[in-house]
PDB file of N, CA and C in Angstrom:
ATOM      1  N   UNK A   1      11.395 -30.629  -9.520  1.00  0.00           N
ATOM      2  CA  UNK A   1      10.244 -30.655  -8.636  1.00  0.00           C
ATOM      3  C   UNK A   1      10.711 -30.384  -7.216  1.00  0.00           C
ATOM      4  N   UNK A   2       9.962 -29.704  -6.302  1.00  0.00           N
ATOM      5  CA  UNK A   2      10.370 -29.542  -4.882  1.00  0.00           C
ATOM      6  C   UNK A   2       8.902 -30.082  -4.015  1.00  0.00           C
ATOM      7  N   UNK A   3       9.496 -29.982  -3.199  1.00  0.00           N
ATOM      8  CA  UNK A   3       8.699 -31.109  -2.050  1.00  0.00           C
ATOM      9  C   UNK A   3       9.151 -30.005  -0.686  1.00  0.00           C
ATOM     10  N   UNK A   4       7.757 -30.482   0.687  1.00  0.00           N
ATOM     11  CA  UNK A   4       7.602 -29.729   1.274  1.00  0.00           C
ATOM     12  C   UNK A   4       8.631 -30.340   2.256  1.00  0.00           C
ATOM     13  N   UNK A   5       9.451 -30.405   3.194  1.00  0.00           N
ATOM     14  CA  UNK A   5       9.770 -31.356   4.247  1.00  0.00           C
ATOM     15  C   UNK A   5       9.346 -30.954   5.768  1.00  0.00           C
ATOM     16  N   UNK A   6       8.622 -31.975   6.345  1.00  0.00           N
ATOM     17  CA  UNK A   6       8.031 -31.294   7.578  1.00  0.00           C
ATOM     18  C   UNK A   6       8.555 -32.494   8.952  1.00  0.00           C
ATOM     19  N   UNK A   7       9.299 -31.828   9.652  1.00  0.00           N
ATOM     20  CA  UNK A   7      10.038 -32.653  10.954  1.00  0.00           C
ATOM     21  C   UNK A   7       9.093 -32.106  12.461  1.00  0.00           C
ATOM     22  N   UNK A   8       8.946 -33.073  12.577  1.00  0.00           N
ATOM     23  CA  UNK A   8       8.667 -32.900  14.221  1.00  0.00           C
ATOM     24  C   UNK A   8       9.533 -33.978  14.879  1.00  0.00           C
ATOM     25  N   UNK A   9      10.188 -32.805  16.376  1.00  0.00           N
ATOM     26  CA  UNK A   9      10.131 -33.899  17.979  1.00  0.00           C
ATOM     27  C   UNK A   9       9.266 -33.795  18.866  1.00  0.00           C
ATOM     28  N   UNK A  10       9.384 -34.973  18.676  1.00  0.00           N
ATOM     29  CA  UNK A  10       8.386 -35.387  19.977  1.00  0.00           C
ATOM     30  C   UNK A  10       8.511 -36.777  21.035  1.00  0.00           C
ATOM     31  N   UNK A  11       7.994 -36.695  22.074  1.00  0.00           N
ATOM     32  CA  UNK A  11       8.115 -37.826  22.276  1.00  0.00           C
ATOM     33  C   UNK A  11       8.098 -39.608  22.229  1.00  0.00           C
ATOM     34  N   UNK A  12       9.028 -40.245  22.319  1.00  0.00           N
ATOM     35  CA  UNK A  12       9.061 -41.547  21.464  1.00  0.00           C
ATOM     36  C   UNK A  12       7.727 -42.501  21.088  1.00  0.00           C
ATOM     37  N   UNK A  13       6.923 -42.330  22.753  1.00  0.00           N
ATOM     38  CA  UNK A  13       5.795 -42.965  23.005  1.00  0.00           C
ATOM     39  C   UNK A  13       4.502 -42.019  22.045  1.00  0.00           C
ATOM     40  N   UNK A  14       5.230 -41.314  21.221  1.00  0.00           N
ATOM     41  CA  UNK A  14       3.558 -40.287  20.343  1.00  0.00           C
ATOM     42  C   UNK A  14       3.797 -40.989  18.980  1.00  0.00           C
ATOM     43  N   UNK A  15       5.327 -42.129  18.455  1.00  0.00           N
ATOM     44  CA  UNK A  15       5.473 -42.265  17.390  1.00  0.00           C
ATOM     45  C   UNK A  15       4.177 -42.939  16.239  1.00  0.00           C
ATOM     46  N   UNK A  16       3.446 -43.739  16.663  1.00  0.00           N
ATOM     47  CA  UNK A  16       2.416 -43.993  15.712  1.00  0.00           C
ATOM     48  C   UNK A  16       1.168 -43.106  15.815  1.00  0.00           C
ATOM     49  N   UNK A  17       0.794 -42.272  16.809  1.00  0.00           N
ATOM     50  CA  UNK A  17      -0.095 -41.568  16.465  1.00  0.00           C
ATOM     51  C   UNK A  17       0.283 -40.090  15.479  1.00  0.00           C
ATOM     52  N   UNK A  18       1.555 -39.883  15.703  1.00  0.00           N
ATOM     53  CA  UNK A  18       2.033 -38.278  14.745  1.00  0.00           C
ATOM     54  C   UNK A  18       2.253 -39.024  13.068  1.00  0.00           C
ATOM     55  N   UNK A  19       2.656 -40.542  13.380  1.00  0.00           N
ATOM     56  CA  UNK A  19       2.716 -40.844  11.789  1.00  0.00           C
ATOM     57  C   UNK A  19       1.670 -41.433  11.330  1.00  0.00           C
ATOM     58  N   UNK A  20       0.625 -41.359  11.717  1.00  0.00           N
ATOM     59  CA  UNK A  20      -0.652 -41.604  11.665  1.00  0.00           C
ATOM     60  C   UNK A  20      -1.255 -40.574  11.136  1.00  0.00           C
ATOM     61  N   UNK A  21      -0.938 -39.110  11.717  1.00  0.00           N
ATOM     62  CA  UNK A  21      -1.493 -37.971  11.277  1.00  0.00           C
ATOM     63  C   UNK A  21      -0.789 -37.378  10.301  1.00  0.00           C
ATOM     64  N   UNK A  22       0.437 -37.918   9.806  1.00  0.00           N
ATOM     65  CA  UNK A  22       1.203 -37.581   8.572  1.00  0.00           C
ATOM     66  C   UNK A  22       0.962 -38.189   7.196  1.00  0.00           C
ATOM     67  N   UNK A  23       0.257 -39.574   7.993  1.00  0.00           N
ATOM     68  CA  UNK A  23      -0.735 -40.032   6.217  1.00  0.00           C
ATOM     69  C   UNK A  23      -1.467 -39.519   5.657  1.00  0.00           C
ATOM     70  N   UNK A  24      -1.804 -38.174   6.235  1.00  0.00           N
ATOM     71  CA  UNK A  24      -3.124 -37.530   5.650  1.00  0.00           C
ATOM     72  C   UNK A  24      -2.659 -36.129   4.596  1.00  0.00           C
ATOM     73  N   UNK A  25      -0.752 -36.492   4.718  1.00  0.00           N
ATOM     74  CA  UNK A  25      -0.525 -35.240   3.938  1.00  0.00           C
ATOM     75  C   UNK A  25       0.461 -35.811   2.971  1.00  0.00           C
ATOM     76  N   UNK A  26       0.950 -37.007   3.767  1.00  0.00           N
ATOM     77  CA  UNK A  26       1.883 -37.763   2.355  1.00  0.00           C
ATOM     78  C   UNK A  26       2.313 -39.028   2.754  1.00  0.00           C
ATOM     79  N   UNK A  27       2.483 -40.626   1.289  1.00  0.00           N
ATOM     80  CA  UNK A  27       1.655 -41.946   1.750  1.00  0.00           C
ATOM     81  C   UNK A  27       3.335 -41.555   0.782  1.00  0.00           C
ATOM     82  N   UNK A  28       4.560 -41.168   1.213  1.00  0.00           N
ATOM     83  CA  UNK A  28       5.902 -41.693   0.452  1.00  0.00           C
ATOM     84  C   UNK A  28       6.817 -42.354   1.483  1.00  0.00           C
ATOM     85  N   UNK A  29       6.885 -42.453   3.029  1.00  0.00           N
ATOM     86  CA  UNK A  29       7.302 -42.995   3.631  1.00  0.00           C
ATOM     87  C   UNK A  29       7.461 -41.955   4.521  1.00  0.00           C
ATOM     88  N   UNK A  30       8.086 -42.545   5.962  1.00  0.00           N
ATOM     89  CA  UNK A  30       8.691 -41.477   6.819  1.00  0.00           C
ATOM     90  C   UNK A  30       9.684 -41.608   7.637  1.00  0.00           C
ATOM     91  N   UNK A  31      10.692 -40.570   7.618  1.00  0.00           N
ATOM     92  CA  UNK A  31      11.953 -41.113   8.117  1.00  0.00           C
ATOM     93  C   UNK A  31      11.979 -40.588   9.953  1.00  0.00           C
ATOM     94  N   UNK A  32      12.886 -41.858  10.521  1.00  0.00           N
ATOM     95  CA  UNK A  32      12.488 -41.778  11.961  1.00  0.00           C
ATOM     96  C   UNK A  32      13.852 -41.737  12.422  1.00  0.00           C
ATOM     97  N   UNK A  33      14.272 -40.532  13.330  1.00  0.00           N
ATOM     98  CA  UNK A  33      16.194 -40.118  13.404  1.00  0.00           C
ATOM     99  C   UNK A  33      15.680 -40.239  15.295  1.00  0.00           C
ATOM    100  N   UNK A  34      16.998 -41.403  15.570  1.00  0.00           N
ATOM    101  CA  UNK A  34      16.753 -40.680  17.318  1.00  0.00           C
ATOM    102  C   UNK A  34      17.050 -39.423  17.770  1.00  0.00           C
ATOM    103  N   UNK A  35      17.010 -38.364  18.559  1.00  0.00           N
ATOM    104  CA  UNK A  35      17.748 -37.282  19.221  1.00  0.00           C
ATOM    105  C   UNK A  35      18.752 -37.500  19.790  1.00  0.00           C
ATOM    106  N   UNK A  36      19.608 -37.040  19.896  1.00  0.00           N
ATOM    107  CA  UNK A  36      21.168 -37.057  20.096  1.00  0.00           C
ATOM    108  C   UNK A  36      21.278 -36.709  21.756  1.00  0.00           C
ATOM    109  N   UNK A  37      21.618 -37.740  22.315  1.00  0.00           N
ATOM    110  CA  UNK A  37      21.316 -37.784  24.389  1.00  0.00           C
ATOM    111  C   UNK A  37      19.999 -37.427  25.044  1.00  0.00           C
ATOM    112  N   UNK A  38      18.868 -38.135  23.940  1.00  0.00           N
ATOM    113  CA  UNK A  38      17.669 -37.932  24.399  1.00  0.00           C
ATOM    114  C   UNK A  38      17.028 -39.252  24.304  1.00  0.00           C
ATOM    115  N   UNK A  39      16.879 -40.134  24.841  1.00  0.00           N
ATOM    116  CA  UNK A  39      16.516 -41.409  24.381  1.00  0.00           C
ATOM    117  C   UNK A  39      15.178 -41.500  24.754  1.00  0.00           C
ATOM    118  N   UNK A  40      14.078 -40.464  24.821  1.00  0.00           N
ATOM    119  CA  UNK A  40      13.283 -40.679  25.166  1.00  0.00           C
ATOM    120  C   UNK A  40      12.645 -39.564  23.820  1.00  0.00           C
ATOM    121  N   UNK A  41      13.163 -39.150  22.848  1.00  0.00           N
ATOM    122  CA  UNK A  41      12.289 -38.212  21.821  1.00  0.00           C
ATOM    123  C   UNK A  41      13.071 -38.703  20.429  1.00  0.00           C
ATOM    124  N   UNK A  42      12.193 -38.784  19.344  1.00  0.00           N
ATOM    125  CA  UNK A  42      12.379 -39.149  18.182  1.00  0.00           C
ATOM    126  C   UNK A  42      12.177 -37.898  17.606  1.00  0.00           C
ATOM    127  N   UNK A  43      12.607 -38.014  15.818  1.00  0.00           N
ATOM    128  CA  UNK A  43      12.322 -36.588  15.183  1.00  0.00           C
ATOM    129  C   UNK A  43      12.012 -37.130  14.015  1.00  0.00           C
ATOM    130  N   UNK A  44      10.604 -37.059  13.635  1.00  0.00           N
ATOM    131  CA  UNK A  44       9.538 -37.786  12.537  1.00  0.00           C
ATOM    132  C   UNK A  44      10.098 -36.406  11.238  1.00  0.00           C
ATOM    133  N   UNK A  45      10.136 -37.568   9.802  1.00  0.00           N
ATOM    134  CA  UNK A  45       9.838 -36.325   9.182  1.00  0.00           C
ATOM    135  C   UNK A  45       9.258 -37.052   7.844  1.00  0.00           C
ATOM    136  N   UNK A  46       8.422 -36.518   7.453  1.00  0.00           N
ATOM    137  CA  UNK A  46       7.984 -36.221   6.000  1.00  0.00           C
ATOM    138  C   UNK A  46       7.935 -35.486   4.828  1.00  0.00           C
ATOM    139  N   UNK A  47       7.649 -36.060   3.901  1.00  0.00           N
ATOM    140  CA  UNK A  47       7.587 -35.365   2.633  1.00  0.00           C
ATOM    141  C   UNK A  47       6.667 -35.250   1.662  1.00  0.00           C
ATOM    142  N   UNK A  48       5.752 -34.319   1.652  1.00  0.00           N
ATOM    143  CA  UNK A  48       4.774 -33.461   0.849  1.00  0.00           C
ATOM    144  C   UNK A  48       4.646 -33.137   0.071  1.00  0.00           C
ATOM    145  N   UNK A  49       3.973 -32.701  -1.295  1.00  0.00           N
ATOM    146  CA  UNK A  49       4.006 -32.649  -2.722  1.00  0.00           C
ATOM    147  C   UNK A  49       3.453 -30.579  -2.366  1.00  0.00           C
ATOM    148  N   UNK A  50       4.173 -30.287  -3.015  1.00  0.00           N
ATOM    149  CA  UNK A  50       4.691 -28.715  -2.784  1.00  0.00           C
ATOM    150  C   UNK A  50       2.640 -28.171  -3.445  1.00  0.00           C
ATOM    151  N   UNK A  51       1.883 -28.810  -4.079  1.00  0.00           N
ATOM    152  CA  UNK A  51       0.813 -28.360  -3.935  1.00  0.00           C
ATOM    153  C   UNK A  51       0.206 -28.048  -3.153  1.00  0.00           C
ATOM    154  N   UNK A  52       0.373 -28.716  -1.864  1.00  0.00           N
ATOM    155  CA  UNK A  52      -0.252 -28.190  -0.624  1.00  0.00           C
ATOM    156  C   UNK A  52      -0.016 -27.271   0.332  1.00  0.00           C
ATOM    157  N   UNK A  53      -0.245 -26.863   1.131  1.00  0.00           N
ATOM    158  CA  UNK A  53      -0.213 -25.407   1.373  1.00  0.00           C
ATOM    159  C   UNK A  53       0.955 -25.422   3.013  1.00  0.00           C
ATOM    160  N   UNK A  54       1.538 -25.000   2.796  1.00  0.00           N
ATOM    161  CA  UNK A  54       2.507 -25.821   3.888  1.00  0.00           C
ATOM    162  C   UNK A  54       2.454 -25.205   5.430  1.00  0.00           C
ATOM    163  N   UNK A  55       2.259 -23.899   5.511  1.00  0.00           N
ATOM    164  CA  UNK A  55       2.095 -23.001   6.198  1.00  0.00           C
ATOM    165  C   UNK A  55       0.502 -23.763   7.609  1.00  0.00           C
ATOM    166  N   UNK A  56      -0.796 -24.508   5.860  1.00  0.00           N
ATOM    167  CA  UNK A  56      -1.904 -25.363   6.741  1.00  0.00           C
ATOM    168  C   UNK A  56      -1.564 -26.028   7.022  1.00  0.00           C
ATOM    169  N   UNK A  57      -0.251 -26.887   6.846  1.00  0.00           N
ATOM    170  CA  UNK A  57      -0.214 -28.567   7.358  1.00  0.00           C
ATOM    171  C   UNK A  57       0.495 -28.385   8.103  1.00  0.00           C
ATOM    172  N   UNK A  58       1.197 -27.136   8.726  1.00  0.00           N
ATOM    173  CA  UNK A  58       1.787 -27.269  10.335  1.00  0.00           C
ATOM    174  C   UNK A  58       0.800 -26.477  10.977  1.00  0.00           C
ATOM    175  N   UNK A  59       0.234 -25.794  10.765  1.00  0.00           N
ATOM    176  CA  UNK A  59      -1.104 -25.251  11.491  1.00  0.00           C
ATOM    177  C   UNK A  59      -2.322 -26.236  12.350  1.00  0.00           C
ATOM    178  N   UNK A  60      -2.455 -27.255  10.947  1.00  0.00           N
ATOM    179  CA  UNK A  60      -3.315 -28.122  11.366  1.00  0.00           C
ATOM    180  C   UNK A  60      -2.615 -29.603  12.395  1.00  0.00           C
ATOM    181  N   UNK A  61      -1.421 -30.070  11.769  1.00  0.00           N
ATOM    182  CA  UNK A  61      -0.653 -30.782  12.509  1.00  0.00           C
ATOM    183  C   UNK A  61      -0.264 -30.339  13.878  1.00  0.00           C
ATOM    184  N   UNK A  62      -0.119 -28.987  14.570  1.00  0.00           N
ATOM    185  CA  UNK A  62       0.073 -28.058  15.457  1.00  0.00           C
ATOM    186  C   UNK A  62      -1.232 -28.474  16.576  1.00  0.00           C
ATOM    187  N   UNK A  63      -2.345 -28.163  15.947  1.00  0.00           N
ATOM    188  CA  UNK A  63      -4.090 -27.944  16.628  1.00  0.00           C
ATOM    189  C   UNK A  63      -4.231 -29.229  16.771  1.00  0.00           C
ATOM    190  N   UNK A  64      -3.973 -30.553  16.061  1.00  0.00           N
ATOM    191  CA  UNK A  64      -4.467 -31.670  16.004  1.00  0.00           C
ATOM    192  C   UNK A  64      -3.659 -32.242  16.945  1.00  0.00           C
ATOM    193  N   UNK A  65      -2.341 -32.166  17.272  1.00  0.00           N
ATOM    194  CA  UNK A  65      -1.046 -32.694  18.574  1.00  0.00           C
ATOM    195  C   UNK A  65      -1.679 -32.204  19.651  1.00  0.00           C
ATOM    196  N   UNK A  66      -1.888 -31.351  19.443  1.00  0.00           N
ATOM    197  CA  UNK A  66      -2.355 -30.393  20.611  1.00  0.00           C
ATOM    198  C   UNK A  66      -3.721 -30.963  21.593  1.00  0.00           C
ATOM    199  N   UNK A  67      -4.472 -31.284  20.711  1.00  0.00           N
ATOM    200  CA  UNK A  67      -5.773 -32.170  20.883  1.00  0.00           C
ATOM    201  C   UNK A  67      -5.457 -33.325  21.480  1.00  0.00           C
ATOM    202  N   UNK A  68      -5.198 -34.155  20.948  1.00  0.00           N
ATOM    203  CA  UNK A  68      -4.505 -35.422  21.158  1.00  0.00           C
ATOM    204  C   UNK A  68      -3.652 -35.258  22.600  1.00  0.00           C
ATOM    205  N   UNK A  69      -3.039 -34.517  23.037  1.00  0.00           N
ATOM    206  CA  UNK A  69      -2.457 -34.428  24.423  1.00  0.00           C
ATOM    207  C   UNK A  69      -1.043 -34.713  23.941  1.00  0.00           C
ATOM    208  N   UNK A  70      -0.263 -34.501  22.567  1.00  0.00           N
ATOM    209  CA  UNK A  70       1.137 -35.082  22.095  1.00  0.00           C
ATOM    210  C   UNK A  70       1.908 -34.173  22.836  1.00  0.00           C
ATOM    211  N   UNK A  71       2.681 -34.322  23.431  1.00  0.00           N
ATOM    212  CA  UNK A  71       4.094 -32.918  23.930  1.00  0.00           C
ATOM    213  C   UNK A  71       4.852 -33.366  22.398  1.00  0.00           C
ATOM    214  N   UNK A  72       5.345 -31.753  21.983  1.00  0.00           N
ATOM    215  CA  UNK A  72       5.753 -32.152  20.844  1.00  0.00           C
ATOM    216  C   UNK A  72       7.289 -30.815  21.085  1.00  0.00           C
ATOM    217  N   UNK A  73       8.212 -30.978  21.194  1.00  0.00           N
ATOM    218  CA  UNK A  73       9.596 -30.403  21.400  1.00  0.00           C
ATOM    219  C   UNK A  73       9.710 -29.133  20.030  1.00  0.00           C
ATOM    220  N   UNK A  74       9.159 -29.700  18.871  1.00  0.00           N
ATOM    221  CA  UNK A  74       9.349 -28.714  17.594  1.00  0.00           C
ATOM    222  C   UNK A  74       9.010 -29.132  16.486  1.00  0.00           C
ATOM    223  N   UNK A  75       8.244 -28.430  15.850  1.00  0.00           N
ATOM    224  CA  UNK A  75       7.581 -28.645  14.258  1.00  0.00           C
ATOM    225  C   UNK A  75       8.542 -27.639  13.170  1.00  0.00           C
ATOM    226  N   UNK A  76       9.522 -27.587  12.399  1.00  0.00           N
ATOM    227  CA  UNK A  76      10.219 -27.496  11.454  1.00  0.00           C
ATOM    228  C   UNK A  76       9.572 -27.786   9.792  1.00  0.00           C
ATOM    229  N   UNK A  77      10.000 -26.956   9.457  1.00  0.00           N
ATOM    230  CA  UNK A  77       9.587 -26.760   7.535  1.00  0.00           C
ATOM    231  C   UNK A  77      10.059 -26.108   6.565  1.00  0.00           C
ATOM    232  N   UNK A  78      10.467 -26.743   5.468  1.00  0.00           N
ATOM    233  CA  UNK A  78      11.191 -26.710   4.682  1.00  0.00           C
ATOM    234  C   UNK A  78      10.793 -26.950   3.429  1.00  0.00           C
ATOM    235  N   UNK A  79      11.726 -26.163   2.369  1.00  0.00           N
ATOM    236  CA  UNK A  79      11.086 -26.840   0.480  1.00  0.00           C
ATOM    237  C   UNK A  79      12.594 -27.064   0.225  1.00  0.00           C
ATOM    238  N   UNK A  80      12.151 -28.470  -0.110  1.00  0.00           N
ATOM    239  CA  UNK A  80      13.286 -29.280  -0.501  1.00  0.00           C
ATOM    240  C   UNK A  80      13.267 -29.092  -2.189  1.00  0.00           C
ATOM    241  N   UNK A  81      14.430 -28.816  -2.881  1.00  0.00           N
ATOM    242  CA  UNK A  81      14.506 -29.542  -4.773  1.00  0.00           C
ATOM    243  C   UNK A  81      15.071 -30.841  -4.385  1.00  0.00           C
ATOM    244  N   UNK A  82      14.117 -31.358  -5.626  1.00  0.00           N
ATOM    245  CA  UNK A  82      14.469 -33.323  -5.668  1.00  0.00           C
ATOM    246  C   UNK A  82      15.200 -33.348  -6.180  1.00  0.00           C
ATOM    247  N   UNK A  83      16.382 -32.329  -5.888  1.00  0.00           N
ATOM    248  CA  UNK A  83      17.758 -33.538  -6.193  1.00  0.00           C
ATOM    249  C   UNK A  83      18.214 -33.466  -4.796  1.00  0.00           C
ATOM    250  N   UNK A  84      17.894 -32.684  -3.568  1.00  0.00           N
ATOM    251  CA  UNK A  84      18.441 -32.615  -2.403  1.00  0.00           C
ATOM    252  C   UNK A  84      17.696 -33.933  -1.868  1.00  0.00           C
ATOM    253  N   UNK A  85      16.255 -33.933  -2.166  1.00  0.00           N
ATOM    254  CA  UNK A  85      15.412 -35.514  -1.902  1.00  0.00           C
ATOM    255  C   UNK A  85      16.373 -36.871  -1.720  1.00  0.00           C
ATOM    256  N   UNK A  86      16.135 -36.547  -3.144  1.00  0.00           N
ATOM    257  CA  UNK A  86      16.297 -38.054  -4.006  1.00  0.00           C
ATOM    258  C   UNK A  86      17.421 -38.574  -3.407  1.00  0.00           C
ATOM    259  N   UNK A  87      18.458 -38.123  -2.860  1.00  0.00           N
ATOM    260  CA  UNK A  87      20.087 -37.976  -2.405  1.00  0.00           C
ATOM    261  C   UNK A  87      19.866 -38.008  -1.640  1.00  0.00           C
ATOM    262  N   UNK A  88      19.630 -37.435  -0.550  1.00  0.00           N
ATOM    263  CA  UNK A  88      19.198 -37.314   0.938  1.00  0.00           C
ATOM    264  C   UNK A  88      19.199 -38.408   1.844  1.00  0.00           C
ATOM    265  N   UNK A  89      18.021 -39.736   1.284  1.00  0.00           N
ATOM    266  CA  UNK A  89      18.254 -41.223   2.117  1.00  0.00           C
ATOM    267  C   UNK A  89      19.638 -41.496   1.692  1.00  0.00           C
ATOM    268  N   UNK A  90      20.302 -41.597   0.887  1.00  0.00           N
ATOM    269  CA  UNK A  90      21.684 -42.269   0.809  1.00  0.00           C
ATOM    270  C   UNK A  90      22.750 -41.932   1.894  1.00  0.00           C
ATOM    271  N   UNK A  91      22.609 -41.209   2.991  1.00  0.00           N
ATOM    272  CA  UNK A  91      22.847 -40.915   4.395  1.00  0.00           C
ATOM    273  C   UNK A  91      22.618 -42.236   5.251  1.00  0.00           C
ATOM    274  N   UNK A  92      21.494 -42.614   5.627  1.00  0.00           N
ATOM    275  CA  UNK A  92      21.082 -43.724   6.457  1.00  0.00           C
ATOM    276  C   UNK A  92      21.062 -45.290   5.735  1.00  0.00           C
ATOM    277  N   UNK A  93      22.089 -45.575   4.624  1.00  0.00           N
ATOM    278  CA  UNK A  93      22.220 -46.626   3.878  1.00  0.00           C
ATOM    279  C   UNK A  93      23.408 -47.247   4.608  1.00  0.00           C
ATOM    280  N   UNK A  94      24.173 -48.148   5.237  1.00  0.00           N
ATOM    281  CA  UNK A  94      25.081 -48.155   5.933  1.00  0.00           C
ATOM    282  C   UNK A  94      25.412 -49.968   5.496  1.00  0.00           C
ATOM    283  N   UNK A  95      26.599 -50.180   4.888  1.00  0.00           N
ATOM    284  CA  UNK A  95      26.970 -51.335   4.865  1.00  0.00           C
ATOM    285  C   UNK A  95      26.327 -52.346   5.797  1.00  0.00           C
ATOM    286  N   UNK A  96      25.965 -53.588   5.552  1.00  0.00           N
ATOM    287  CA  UNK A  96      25.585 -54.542   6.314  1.00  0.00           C
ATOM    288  C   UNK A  96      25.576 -56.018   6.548  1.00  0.00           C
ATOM    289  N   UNK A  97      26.948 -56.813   7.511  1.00  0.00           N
ATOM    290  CA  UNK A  97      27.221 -57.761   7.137  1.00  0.00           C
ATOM    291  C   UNK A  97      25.991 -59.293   7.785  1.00  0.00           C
ATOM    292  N   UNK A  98      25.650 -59.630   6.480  1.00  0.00           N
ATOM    293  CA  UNK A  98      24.706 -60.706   6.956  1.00  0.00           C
ATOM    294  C   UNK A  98      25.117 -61.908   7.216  1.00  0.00           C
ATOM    295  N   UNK A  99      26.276 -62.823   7.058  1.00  0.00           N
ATOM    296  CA  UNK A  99      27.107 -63.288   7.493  1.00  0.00           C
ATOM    297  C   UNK A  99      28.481 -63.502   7.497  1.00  0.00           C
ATOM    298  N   UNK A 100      29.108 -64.002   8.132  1.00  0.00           N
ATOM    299  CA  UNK A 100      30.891 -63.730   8.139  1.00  0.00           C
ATOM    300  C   UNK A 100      31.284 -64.230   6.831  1.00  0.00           C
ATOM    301  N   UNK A 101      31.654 -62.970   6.246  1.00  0.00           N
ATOM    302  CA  UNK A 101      32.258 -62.613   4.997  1.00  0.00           C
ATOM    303  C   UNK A 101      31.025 -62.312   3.817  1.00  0.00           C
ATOM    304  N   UNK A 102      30.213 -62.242   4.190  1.00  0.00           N
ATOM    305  CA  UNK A 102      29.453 -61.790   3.150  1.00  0.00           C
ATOM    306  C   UNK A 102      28.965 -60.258   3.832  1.00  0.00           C
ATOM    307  N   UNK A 103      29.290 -59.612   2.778  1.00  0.00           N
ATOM    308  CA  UNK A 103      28.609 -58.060   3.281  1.00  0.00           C
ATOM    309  C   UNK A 103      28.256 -57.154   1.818  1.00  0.00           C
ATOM    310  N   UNK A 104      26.481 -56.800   2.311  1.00  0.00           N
ATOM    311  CA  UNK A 104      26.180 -56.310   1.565  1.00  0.00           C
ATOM    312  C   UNK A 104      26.251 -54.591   1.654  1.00  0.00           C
ATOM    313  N   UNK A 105      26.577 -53.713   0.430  1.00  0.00           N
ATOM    314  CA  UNK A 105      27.117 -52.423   0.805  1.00  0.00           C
ATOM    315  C   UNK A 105      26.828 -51.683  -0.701  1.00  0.00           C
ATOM    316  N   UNK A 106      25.970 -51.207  -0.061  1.00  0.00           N
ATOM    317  CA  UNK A 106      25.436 -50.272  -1.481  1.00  0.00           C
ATOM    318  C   UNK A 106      26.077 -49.303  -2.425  1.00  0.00           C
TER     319      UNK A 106
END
């Protein structure tokens, strides 16, 4: 199966209204990466069920930021295969010690 992947930056202060407007294309979660010496822009991304038309959901995500007054740095898109998915979060999984000497590590 492949899946659509759709990233936007934008600014930090737009984060619940752009993932607000990303529930309307997919309810699987959404991953939130800071920008690298930008501490003021995040880079939202989601993931889409390849039925939908991908080309409309940055079109419409595009017109609808736009509306809204979002400054948005870049909208990015991609077709992911779920095995690049499924694998993919195991990146941002990072050992984690909850107290001295106990550490949990996936």
């Amino acid at each position: 199966m492949q899946w659509i992947e759709i990233s936007i930056v934008c600014e930090r202060v737009a984060t619940d209204e752009v993932t607000t407007l990303f529930d309307d294309y997919a309810d699987n979660g959404i991953i939130e990466e800071d920008v690298e010496d930008q501490p003021n822009l995040i880079k939202l991304t989601m993931y889409a069920d390849l039925s939908l038309d991908m080309d409309m959901i940055k079109a419409d995500l595009e017109k609808r930021l736009t509306e809204d007054n979002i400054k948005v740095i870049s909208i990015d898109t991609d077709i992911l295969d779920e095995s690049t998915w499924l694998n993919s979060w195991q990146q941002y999984i990072e050992p984690t010690e909850i107290l001295p000497n106990l550490v949990i590590k996936p």
